[in-house]
C-alpha atoms as a PDB file:
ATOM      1  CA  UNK A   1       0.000   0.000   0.000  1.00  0.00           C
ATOM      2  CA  UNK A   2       2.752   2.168   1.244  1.00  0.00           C
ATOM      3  CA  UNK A   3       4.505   1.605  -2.193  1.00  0.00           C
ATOM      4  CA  UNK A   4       1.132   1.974  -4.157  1.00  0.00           C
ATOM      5  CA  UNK A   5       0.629   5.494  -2.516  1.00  0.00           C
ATOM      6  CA  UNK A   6       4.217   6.779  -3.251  1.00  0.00           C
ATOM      7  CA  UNK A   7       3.951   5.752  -6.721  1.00  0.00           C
ATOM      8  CA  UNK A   8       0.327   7.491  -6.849  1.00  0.00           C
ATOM      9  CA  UNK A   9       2.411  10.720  -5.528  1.00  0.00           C
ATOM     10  CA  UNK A  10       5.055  11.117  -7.490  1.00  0.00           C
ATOM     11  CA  UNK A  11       2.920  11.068 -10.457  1.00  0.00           C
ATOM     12  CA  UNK A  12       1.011  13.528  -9.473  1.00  0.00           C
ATOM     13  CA  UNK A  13       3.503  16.127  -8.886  1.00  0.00           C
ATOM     14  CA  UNK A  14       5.700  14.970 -12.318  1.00  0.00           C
ATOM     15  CA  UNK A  15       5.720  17.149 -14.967  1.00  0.00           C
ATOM     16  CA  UNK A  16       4.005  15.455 -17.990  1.00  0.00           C
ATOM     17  CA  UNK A  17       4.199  18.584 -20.388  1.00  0.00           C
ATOM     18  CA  UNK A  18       6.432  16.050 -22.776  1.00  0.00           C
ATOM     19  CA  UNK A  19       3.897  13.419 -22.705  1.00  0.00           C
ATOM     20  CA  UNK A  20       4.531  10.428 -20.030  1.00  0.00           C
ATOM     21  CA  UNK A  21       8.105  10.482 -18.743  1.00  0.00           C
ATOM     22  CA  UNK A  22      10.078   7.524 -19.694  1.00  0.00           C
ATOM     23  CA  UNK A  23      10.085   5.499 -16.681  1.00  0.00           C
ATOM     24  CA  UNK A  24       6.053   4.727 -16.701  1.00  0.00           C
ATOM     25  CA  UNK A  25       6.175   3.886 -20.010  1.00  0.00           C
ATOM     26  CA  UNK A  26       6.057   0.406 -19.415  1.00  0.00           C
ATOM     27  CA  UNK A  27       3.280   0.905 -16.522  1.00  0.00           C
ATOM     28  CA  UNK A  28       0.376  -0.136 -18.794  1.00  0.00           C
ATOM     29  CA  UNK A  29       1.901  -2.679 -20.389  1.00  0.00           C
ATOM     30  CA  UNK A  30       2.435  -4.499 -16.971  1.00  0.00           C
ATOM     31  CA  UNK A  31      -1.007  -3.977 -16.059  1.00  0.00           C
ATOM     32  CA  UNK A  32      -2.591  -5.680 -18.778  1.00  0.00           C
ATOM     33  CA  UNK A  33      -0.044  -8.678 -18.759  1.00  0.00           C
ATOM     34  CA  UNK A  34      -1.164  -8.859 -14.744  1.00  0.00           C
ATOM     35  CA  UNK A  35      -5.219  -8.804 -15.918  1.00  0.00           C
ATOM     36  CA  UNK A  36      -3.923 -11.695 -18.430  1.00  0.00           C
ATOM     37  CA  UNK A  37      -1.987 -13.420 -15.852  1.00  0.00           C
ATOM     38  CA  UNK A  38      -5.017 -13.063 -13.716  1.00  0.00           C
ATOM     39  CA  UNK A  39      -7.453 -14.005 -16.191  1.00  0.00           C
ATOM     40  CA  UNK A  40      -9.319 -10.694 -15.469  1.00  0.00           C
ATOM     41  CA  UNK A  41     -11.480  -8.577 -18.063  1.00  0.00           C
ATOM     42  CA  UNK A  42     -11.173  -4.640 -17.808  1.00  0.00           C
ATOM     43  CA  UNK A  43     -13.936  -2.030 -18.978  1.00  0.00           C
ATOM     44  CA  UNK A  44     -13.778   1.817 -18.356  1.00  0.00           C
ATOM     45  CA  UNK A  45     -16.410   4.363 -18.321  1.00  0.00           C
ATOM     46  CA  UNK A  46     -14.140   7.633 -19.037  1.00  0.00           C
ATOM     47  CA  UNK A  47     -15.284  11.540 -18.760  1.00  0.00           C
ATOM     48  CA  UNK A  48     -12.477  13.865 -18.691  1.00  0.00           C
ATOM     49  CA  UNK A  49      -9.891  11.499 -20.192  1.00  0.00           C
ATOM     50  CA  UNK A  50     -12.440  10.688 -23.095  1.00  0.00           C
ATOM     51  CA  UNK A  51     -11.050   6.874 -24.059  1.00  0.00           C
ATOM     52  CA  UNK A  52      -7.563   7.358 -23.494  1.00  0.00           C
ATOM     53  CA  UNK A  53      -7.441   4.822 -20.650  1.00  0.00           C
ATOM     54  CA  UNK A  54      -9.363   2.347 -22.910  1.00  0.00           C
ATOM     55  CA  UNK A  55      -7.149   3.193 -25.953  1.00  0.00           C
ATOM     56  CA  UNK A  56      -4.167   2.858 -24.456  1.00  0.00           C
ATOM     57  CA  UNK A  57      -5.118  -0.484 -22.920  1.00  0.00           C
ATOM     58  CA  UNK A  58      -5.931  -1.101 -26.713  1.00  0.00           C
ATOM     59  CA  UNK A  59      -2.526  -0.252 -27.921  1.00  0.00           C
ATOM     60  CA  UNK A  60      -0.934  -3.503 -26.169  1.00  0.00           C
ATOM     61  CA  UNK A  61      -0.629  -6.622 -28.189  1.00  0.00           C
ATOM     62  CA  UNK A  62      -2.977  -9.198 -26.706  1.00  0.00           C
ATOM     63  CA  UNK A  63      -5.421  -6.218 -25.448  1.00  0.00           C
ATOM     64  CA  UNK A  64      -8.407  -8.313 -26.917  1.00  0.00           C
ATOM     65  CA  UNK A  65      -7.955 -10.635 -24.305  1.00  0.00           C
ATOM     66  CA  UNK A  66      -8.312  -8.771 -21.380  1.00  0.00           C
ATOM     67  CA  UNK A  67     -10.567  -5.801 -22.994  1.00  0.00           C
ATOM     68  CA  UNK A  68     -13.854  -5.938 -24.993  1.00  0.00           C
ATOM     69  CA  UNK A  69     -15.425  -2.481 -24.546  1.00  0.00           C
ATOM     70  CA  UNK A  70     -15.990   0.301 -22.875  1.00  0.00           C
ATOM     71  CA  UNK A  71     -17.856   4.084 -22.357  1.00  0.00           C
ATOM     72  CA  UNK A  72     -17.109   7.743 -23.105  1.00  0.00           C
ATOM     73  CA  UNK A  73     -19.527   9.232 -20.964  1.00  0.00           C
ATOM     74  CA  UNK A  74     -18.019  12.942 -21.409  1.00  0.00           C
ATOM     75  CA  UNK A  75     -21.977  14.500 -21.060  1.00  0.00           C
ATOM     76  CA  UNK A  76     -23.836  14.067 -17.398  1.00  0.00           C
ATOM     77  CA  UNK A  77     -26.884  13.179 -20.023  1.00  0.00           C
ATOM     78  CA  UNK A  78     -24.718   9.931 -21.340  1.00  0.00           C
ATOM     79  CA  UNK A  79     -23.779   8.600 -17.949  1.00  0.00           C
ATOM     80  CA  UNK A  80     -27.430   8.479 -17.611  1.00  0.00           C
ATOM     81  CA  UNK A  81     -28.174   6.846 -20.856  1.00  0.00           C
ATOM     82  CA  UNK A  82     -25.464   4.614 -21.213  1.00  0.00           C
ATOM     83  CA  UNK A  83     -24.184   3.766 -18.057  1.00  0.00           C
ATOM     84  CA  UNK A  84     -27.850   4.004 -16.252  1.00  0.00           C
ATOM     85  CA  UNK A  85     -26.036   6.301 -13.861  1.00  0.00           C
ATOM     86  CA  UNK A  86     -29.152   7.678 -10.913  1.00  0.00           C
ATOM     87  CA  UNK A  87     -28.915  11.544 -11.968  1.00  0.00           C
ATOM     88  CA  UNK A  88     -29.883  12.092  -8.194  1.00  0.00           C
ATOM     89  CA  UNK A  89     -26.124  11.050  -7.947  1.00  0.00           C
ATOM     90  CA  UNK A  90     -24.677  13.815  -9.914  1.00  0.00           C
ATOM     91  CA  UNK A  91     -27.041  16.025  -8.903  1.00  0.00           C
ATOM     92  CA  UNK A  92     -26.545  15.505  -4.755  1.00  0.00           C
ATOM     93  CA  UNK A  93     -22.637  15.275  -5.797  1.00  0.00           C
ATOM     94  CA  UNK A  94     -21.746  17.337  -8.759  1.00  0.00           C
ATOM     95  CA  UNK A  95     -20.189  14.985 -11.365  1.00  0.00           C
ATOM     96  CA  UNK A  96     -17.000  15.255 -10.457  1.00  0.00           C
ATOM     97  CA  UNK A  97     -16.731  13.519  -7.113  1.00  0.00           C
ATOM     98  CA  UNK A  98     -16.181  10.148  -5.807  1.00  0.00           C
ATOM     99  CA  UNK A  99     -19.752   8.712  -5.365  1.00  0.00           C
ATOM    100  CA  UNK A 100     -19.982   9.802  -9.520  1.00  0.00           C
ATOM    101  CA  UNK A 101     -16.159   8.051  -9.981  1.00  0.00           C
ATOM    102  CA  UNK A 102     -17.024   5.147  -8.385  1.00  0.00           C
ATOM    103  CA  UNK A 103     -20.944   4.557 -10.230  1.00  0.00           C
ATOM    104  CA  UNK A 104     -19.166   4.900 -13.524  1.00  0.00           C
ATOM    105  CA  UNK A 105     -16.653   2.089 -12.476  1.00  0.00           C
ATOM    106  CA  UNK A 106     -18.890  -0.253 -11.277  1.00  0.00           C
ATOM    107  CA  UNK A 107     -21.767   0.251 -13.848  1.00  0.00           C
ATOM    108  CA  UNK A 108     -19.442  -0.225 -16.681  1.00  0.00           C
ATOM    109  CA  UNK A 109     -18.351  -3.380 -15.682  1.00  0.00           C
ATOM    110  CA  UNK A 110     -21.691  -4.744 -14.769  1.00  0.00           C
ATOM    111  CA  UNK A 111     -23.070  -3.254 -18.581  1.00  0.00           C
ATOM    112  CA  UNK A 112     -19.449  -5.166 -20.034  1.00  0.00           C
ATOM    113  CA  UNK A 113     -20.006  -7.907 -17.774  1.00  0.00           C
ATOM    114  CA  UNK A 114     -16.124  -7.081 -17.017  1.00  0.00           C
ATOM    115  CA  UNK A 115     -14.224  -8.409 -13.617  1.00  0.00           C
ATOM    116  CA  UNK A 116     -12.962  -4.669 -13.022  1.00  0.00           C
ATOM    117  CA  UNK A 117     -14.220  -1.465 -14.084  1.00  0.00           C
ATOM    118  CA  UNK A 118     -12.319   1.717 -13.778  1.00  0.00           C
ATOM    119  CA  UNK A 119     -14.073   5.283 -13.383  1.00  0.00           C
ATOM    120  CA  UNK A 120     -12.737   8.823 -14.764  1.00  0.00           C
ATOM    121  CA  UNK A 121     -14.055  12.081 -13.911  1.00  0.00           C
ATOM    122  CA  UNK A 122     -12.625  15.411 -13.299  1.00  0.00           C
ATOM    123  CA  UNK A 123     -11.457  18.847 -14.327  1.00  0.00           C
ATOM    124  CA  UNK A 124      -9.073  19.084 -17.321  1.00  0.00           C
ATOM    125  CA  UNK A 125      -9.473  22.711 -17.756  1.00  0.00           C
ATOM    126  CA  UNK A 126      -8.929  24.935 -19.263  1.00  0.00           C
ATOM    127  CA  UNK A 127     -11.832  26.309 -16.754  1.00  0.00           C
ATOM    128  CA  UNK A 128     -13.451  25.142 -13.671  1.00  0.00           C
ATOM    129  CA  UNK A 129     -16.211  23.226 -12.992  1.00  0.00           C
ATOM    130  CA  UNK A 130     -18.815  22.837 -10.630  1.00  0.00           C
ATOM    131  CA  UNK A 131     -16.943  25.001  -8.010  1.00  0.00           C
ATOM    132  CA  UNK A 132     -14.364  22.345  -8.807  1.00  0.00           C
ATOM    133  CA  UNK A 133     -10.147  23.831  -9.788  1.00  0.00           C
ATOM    134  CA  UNK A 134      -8.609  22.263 -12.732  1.00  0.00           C
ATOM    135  CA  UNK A 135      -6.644  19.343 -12.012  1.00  0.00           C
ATOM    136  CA  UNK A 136      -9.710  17.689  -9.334  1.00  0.00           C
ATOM    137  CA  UNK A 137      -9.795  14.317 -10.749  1.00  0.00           C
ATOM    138  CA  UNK A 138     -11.185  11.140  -8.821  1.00  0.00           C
ATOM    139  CA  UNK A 139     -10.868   7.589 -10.418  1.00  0.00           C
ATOM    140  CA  UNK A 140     -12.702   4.791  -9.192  1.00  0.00           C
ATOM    141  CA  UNK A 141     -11.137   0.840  -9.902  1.00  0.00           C
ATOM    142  CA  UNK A 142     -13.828  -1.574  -9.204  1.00  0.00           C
ATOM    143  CA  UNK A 143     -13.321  -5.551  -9.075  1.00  0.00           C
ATOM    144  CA  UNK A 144     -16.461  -7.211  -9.608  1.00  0.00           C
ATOM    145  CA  UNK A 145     -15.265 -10.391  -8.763  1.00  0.00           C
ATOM    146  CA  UNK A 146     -14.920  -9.821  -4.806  1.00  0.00           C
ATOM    147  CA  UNK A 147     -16.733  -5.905  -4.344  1.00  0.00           C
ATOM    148  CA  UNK A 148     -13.939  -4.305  -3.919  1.00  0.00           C
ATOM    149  CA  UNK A 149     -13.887  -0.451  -4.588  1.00  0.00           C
ATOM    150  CA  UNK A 150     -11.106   1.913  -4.641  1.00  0.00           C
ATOM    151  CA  UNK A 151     -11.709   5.735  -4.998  1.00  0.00           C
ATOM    152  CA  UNK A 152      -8.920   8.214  -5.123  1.00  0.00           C
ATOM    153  CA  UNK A 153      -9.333  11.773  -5.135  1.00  0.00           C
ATOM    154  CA  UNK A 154      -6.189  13.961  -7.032  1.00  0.00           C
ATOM    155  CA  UNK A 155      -5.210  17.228  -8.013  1.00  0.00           C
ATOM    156  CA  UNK A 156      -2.852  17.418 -11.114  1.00  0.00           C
ATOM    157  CA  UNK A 157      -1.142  20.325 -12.235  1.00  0.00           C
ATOM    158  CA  UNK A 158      -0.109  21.154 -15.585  1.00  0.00           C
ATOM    159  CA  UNK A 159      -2.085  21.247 -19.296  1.00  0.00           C
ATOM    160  CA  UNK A 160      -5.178  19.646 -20.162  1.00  0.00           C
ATOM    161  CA  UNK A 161      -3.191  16.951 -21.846  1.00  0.00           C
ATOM    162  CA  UNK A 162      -0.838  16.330 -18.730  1.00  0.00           C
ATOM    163  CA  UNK A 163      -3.808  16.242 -16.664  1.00  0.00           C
ATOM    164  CA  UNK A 164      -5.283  13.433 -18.517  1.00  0.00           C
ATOM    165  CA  UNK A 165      -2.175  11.761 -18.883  1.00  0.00           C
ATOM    166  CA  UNK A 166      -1.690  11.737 -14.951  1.00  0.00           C
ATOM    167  CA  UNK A 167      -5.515  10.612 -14.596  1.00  0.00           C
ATOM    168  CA  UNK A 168      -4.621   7.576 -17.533  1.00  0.00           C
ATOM    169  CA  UNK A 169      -1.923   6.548 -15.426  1.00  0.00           C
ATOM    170  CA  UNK A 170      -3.309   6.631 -11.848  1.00  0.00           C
ATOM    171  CA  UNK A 171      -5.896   4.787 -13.535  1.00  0.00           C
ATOM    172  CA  UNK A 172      -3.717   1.639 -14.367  1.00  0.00           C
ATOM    173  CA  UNK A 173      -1.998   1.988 -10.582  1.00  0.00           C
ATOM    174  CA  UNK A 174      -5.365   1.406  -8.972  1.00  0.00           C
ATOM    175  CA  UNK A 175      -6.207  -1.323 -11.278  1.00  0.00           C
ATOM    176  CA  UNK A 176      -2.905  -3.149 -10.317  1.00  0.00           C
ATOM    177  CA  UNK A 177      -4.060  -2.274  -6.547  1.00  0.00           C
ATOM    178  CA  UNK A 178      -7.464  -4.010  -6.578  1.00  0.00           C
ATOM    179  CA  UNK A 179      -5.946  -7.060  -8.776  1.00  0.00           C
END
């Protein structure tokens, strides 16, 4: 845990202006040969980081099988639609919160029928929403397999494209967590 939250840390205080630095290159890579090894199927319902978690599990030879699908649920409306997301959720916690994070991780997998689902939403700028700074992201990595939920709530720095890059990365961290 100790080593899960350093890692967690440090990437959130890197500078990812020059895309992802070149020692977490590797980082999803690992994490889908550990859902393989595992036998474990991964979904994502993604706001703010619009499919770059799912793509980027996509890019990795032997994606197919560990991944079948996933959501882009950038709109509050499409949560709602696609997901089946309560809007009494969003509305009691503003989409970008925890309770919302963690819905969109453990909807997706049920809709995918996956074994762990994986929740993005946040603030990517360039302005603020909800009363919420740029940079508030929470992810949400749910295994369906044994209920376990993790939620984590960050604040990146940086350009929209760092942000997401951060939230893409965390993303795979708390996967490898709940494994």
């Amino acid at each position: 845990m100790k080593k899960e939250i350093d890692f967690l840390k440090t990437i959130e205080q890197l500078d990812f202006e020059k895309g992802i630095p070149e020692d977490f290159k590797d980082f999803p890579k690992q994490t889908v040969d550990l859902l393989k090894q595992t036998h474990l199927k991964i979904t994502a319902a993604e706001s703010l980081t619009a499919g770059m978690f799912q793509a980027t599990v996509a890019t990795i030879p032997g994606a197919s099988n560990v991944f079948d699908g996933g959501f882009v649920t950038y709109a509050d409306s499409i949560k709602v639609k696609l997901l089946g997301m309560d809007p009494q959720l969003i509305e009691d916690n503003t989409v970008v919160s925890g309770p919302v994070a963690l819905a969109m991780a453990k909807l997706s997998a049920e809709k995918i029928e996956a074994d762990i689902g994986v929740g993005f939403t946040g603030v990517a700028g360039p302005d603020p929403l909800e009363g919420n700074p740029v940079g508030t992201v929470f992810i949400s990595a749910y295994n369906r397999t044994n209920n376990e939920k993790i939620v984590k709530e960050f604040h990146f720095s940086g350009s929209r494209q760092a942000i997401r890059e951060k939230s893409v990365l965390c993303g795979f961290a708390l996967v490898q967590e709940i494994i």
